[in-house]
Protein backbone atom coordinates (compact mmCIF):
# COMPACT_ATOMS: atom_id res chain seq x y z
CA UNK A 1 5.41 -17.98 -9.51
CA UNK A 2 4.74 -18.49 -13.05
CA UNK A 3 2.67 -20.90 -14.83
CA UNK A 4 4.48 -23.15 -17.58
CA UNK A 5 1.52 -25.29 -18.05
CA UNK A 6 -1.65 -24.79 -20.60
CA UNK A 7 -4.62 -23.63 -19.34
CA UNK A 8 -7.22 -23.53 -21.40
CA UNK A 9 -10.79 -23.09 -20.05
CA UNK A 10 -14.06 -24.33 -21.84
CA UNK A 11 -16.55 -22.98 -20.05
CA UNK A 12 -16.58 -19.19 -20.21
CA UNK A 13 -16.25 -17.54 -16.94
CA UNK A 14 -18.85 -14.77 -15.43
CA UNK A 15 -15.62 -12.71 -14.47
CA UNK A 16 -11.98 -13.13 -15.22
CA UNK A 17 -9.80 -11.43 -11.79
CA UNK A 18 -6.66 -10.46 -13.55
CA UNK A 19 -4.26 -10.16 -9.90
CA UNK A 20 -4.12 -11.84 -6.91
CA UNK A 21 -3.68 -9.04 -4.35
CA UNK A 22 -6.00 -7.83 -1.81
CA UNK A 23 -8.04 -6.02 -4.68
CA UNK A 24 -8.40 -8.98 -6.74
CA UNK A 25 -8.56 -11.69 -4.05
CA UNK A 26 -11.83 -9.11 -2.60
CA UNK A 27 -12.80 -8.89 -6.04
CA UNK A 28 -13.26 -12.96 -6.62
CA UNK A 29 -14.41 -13.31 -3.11
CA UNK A 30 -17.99 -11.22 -3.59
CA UNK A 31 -18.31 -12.24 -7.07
CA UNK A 32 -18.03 -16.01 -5.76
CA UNK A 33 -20.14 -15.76 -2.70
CA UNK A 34 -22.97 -13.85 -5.62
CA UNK A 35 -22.67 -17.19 -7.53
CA UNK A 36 -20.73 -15.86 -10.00
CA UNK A 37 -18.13 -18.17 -11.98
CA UNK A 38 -14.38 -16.58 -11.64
CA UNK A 39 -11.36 -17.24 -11.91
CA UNK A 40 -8.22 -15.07 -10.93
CA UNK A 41 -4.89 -15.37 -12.62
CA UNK A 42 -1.92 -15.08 -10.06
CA UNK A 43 1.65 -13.97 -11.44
CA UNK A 44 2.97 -14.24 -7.62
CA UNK A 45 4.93 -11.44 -7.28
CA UNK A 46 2.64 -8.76 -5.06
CA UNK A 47 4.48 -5.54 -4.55
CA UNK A 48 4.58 -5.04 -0.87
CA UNK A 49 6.49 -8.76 -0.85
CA UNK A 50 9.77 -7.51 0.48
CA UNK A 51 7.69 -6.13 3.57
CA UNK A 52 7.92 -8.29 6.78
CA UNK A 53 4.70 -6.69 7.74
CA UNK A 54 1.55 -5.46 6.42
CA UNK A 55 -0.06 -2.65 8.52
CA UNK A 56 -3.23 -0.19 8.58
CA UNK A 57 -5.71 -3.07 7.70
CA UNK A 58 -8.12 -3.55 11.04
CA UNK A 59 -8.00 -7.61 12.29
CA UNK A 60 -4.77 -8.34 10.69
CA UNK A 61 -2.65 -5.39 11.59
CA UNK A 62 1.26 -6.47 11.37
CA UNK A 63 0.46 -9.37 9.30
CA UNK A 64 3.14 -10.96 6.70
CA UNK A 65 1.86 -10.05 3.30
CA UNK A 66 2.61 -13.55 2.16
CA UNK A 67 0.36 -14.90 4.75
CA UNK A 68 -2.76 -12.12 4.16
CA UNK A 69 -2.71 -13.25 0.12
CA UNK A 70 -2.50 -16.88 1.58
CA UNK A 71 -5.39 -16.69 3.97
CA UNK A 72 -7.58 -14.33 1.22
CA UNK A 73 -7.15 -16.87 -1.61
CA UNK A 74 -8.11 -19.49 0.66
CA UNK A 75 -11.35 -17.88 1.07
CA UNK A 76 -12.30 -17.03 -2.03
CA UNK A 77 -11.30 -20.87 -3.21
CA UNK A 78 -13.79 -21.75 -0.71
CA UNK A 79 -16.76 -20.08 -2.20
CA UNK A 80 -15.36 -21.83 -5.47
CA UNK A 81 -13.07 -19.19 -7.03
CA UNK A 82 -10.41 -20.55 -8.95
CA UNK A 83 -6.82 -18.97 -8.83
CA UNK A 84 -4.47 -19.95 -11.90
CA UNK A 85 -1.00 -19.78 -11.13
CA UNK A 86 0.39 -17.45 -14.27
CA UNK A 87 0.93 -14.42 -15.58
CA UNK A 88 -2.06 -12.84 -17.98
CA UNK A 89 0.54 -11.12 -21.01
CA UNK A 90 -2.68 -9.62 -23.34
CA UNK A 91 -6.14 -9.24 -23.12
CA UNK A 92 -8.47 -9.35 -25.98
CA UNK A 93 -12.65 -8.91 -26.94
CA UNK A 94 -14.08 -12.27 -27.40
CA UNK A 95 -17.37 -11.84 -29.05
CA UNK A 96 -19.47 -10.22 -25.79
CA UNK A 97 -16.95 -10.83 -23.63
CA UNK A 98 -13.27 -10.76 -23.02
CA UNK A 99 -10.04 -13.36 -23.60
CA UNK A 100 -7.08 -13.65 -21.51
CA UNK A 101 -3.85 -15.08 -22.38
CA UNK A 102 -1.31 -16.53 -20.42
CA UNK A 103 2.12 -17.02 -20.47
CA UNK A 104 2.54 -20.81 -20.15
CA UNK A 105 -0.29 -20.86 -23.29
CA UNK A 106 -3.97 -21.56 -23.30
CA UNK A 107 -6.21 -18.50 -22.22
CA UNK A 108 -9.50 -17.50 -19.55
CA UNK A 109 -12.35 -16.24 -21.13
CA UNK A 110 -15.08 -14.47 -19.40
CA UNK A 111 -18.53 -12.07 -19.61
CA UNK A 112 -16.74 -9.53 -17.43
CA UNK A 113 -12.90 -8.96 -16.84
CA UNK A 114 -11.33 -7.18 -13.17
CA UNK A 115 -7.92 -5.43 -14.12
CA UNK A 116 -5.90 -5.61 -10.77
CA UNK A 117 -2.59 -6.02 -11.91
CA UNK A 118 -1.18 -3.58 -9.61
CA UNK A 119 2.21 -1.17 -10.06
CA UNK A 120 5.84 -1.42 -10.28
CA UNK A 121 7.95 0.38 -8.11
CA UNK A 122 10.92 2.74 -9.58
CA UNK A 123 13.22 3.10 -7.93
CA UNK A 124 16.68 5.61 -8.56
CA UNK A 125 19.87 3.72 -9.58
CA UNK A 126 21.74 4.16 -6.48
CA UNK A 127 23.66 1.27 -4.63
CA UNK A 128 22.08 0.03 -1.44
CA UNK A 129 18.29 1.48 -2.93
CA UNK A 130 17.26 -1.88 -4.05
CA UNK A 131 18.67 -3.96 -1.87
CA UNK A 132 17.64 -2.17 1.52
CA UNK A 133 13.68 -1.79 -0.30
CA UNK A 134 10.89 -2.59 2.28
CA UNK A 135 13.28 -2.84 4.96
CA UNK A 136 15.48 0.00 5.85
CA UNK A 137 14.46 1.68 2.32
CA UNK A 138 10.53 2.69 2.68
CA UNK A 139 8.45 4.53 0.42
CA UNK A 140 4.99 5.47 2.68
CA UNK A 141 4.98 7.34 6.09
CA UNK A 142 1.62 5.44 6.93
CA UNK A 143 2.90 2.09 6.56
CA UNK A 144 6.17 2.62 7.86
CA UNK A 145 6.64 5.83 10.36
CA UNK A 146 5.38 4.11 13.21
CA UNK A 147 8.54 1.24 13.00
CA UNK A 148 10.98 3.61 12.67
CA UNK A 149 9.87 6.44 15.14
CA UNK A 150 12.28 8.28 17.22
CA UNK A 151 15.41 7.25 14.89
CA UNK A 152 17.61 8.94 12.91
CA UNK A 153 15.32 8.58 9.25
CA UNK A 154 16.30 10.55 5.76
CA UNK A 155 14.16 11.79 3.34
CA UNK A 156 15.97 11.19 -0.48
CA UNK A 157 14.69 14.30 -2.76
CA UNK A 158 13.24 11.93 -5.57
CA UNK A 159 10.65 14.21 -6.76
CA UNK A 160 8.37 16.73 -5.87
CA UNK A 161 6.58 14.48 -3.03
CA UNK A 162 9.84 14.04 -1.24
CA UNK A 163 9.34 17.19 0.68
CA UNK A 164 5.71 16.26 1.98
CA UNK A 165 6.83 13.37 2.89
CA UNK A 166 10.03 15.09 5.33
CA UNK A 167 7.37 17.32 6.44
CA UNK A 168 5.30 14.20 7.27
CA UNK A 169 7.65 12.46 9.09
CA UNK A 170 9.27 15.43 11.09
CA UNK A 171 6.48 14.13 13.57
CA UNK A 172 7.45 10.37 13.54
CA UNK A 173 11.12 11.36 14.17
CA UNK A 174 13.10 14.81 15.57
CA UNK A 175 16.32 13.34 14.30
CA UNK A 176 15.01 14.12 10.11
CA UNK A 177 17.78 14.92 7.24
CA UNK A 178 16.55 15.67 4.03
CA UNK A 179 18.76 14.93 1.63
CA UNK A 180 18.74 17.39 -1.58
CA UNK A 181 20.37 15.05 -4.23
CA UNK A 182 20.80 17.87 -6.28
CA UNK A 183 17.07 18.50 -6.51
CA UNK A 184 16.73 21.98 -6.89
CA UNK A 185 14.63 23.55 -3.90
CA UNK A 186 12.43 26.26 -4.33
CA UNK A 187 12.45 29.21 -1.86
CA UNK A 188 8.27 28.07 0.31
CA UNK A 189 9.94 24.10 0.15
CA UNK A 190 13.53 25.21 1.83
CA UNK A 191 11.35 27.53 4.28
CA UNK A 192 9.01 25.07 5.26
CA UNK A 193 11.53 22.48 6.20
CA UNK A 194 14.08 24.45 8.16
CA UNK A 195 10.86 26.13 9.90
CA UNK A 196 9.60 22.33 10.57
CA UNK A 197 13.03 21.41 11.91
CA UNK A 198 14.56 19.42 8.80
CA UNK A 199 18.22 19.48 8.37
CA UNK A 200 18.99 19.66 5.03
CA UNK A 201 21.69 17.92 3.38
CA UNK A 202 22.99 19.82 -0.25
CA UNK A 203 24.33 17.35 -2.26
CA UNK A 204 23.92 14.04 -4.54
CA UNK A 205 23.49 10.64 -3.17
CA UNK A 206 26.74 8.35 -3.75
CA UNK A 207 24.57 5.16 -1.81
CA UNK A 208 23.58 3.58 1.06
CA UNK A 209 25.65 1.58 3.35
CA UNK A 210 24.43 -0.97 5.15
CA UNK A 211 26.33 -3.83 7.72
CA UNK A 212 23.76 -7.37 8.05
CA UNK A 213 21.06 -5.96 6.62
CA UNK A 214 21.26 -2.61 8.79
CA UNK A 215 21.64 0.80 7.87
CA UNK A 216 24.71 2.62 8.49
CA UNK A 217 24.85 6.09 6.86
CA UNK A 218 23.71 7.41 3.55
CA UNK A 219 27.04 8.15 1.37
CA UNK A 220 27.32 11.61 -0.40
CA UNK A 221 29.79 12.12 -4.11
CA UNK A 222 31.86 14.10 -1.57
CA UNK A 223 32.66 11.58 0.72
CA UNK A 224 30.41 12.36 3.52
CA UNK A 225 28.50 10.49 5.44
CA UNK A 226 25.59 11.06 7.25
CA UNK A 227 24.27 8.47 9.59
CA UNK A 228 20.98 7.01 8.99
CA UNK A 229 18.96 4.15 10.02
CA UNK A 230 16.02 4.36 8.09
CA UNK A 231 16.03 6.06 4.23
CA UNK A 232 11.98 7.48 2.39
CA UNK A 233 12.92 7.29 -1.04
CA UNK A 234 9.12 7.77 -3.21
CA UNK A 235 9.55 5.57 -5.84
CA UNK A 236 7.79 6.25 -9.73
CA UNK A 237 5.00 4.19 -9.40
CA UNK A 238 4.37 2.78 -12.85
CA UNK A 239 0.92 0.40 -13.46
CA UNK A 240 1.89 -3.06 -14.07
CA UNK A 241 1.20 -5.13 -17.14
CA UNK A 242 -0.50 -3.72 -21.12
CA UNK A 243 -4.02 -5.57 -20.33
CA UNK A 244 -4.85 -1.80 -20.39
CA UNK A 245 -3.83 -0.71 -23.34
CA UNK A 246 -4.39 -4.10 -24.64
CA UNK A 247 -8.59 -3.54 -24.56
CA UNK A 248 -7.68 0.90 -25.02
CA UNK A 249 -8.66 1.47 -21.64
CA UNK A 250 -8.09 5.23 -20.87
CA UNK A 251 -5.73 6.53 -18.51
CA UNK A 252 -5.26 9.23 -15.63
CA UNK A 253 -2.54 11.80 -16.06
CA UNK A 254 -0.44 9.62 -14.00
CA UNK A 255 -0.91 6.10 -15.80
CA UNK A 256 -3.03 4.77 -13.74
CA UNK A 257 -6.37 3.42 -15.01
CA UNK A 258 -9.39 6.24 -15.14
CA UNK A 259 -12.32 5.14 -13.49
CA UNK A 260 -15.72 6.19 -12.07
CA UNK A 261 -16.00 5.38 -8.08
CA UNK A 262 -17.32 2.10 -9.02
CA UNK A 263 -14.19 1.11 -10.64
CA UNK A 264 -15.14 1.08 -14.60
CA UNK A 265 -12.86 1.81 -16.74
CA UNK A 266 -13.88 3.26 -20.18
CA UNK A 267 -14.22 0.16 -22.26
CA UNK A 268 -17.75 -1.70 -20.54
CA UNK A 269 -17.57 -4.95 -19.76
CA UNK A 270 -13.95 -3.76 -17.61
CA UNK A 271 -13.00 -2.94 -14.42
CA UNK A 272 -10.06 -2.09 -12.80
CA UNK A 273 -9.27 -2.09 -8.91
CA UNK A 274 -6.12 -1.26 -6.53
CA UNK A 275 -3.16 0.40 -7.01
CA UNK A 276 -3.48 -0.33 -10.83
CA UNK A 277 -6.08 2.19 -10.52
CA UNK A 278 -5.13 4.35 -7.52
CA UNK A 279 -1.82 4.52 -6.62
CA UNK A 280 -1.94 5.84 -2.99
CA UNK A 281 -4.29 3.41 -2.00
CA UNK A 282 -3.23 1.15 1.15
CA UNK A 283 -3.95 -3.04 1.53
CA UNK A 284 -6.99 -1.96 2.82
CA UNK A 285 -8.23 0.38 0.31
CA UNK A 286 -7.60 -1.92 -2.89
CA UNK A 287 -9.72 -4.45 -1.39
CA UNK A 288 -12.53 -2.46 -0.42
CA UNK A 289 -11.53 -1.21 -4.42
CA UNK A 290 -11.91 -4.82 -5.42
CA UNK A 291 -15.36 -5.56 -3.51
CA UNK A 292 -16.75 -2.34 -4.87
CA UNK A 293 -16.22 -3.57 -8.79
CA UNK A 294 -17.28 -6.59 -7.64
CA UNK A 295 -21.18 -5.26 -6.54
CA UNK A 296 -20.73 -3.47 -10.32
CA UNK A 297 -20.19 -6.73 -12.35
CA UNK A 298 -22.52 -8.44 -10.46
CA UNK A 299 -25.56 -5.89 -10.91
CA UNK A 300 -23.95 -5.26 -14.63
CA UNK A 301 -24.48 -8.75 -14.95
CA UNK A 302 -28.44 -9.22 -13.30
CA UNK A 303 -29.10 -6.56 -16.19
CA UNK A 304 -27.39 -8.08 -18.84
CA UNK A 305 -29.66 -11.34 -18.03
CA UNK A 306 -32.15 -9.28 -17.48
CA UNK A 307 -32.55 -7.54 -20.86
CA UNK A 308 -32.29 -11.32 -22.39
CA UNK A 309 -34.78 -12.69 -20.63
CA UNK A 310 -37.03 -9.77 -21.26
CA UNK A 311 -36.13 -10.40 -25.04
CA UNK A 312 -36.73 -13.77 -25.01
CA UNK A 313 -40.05 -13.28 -22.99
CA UNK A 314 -41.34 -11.12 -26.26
CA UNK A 315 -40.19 -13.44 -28.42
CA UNK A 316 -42.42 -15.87 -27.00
């Protein structure tokens, strides 16, 4: 969901919302309901959108994520937030304040700009990975143990967090393979698994098999096959978008955006909130992400009109 119309706004926004997922939707609701002008520009394509269900967030557990965006840009549209349909493809300083551009031309400018663009997931070239993602394919214990408990699940060794996560979900499932994909184990990982009760499976991944949209069995390069219902693959999580780099923002070790615990990036005037910014965090962490940045802005703001008015005040 892409805009292919201009949009090209005159008046100059108190805070451009760069996402529409739970941390930018949270982000544009507080700012609204402060009286702040915002608007949020919405490329459509949230990550958790191949999930039925949305889960962990208290008063809409087992939600569709489709419906939760729905329901949280209604809100915020109520308080008079408005949501652009398009995607934002570079950010730039506008004299005090900030200019984003969007891909159907035109641009949002705004005193204040809330990076929550999110992250990608990577996932390994395997046939069946894709396809089966955020149904039989899953990625987080917490959000998907419970839905698969007391089945036959495998772990696919991805990278170092692949272990944790068999060790994790030993407790969610006694019927746990851990499949090596020619990941080389080291002697405390192969201990701790066989002592937890994994079976491991030596070996590289041919693909996954699947009948209707079910799992069948998880396909090895030498022909066996192990059945499986469920498959934890942890992808690379990758930040979406450049708006980052676009403005020089710095960056953790892993990519995502460095903040303080308000959310502020290292260029002022920026924020950034969710996954974009912390890649573990759950639905319900990004927004309370997005709210947080949102009580920044606003009190950056106060200040900001603050020092003008004391200004002007001398001047007179």
């Amino acid at each position: 969901m892409v805009s292919t119309e201009v949009v090209t706004m005159t008046e100059i926004k108190d805070a451009a919302v760069v996402g529409g997922g739970a941390a930018g939707l949270s982000a544009a609701l507080v700012l609204a309901r402060a009286l702040r002008s915002v608007a949020v520009v919405d490329a459509g394509e949230p990550r958790n959108a191949p999930a039925a269900h949305m889960h962990n967030y208290l008063g809409r557990e087992g939600i569709p994520p489709q419906e939760f965006l729905a329901i949280g840009r209604k809100e915020a549209e109520g308080y008079g937030a408005e949501v652009i349909d398009a995607r934002a493809v570079r950010a730039e300083r506008a004299g005090d304040g900030f200019r984003v551009l969007l891909d159907g031309g035109g641009a949002v400018e705004a005193r204040r700009l809330v990076i929550a663009t999110g992250l990608r997931d990577e996932l390994p070239e395997l046939p069946g990975l894709r396809e089966g993602w955020g149904r039989y394919v899953l990625h987080c214990p917490y959000c998907h143990g419970y839905e698969v408990r007391d089945r036959p699940i495998g772990v696919l060794g991805t990278g170092p967090y692949a272990t944790m996560q068999a060790l994790m979900l030993k407790k969610w499932s006694s019927d746990l393979v851990y499949f090596t994909h020619g990941q080389e184990l080291g002697a405390d990982d192969r201990l701790r698994l066989e002592a937890r009760g994994v079976r491991l499976v030596e070996g590289r991944v041919r693909g996954l098999k699947a009948v209707d949209g079910e799992l069948q069995e998880v396909e090895l390069d030498d022909g066996t096959a192990v059945p499986r219902t469920a498959v934890f693959a942890p992808p690379t999580m990758v930040p979406s978008g450049t708006l980052l780099d676009d403005l020089g923002c710095a960056r953790d070790e892993d990519g995502s955006a460095a903040t303080d615990p308000m959310g502020r990036t290292s260029v002022p005037g920026v924020w950034a909130a969710g996954v974009v910014a912390d890649p573990m965090a759950q639905v319900i962490v990004a927004a309370s992400m997005g709210s947080r940045a949102a009580f920044a802005i606003d009190h950056d703001l106060i200040n900001a009109e603050i020092d003008q008015a004391v200004a002007a005040h001398g001047d007179r």
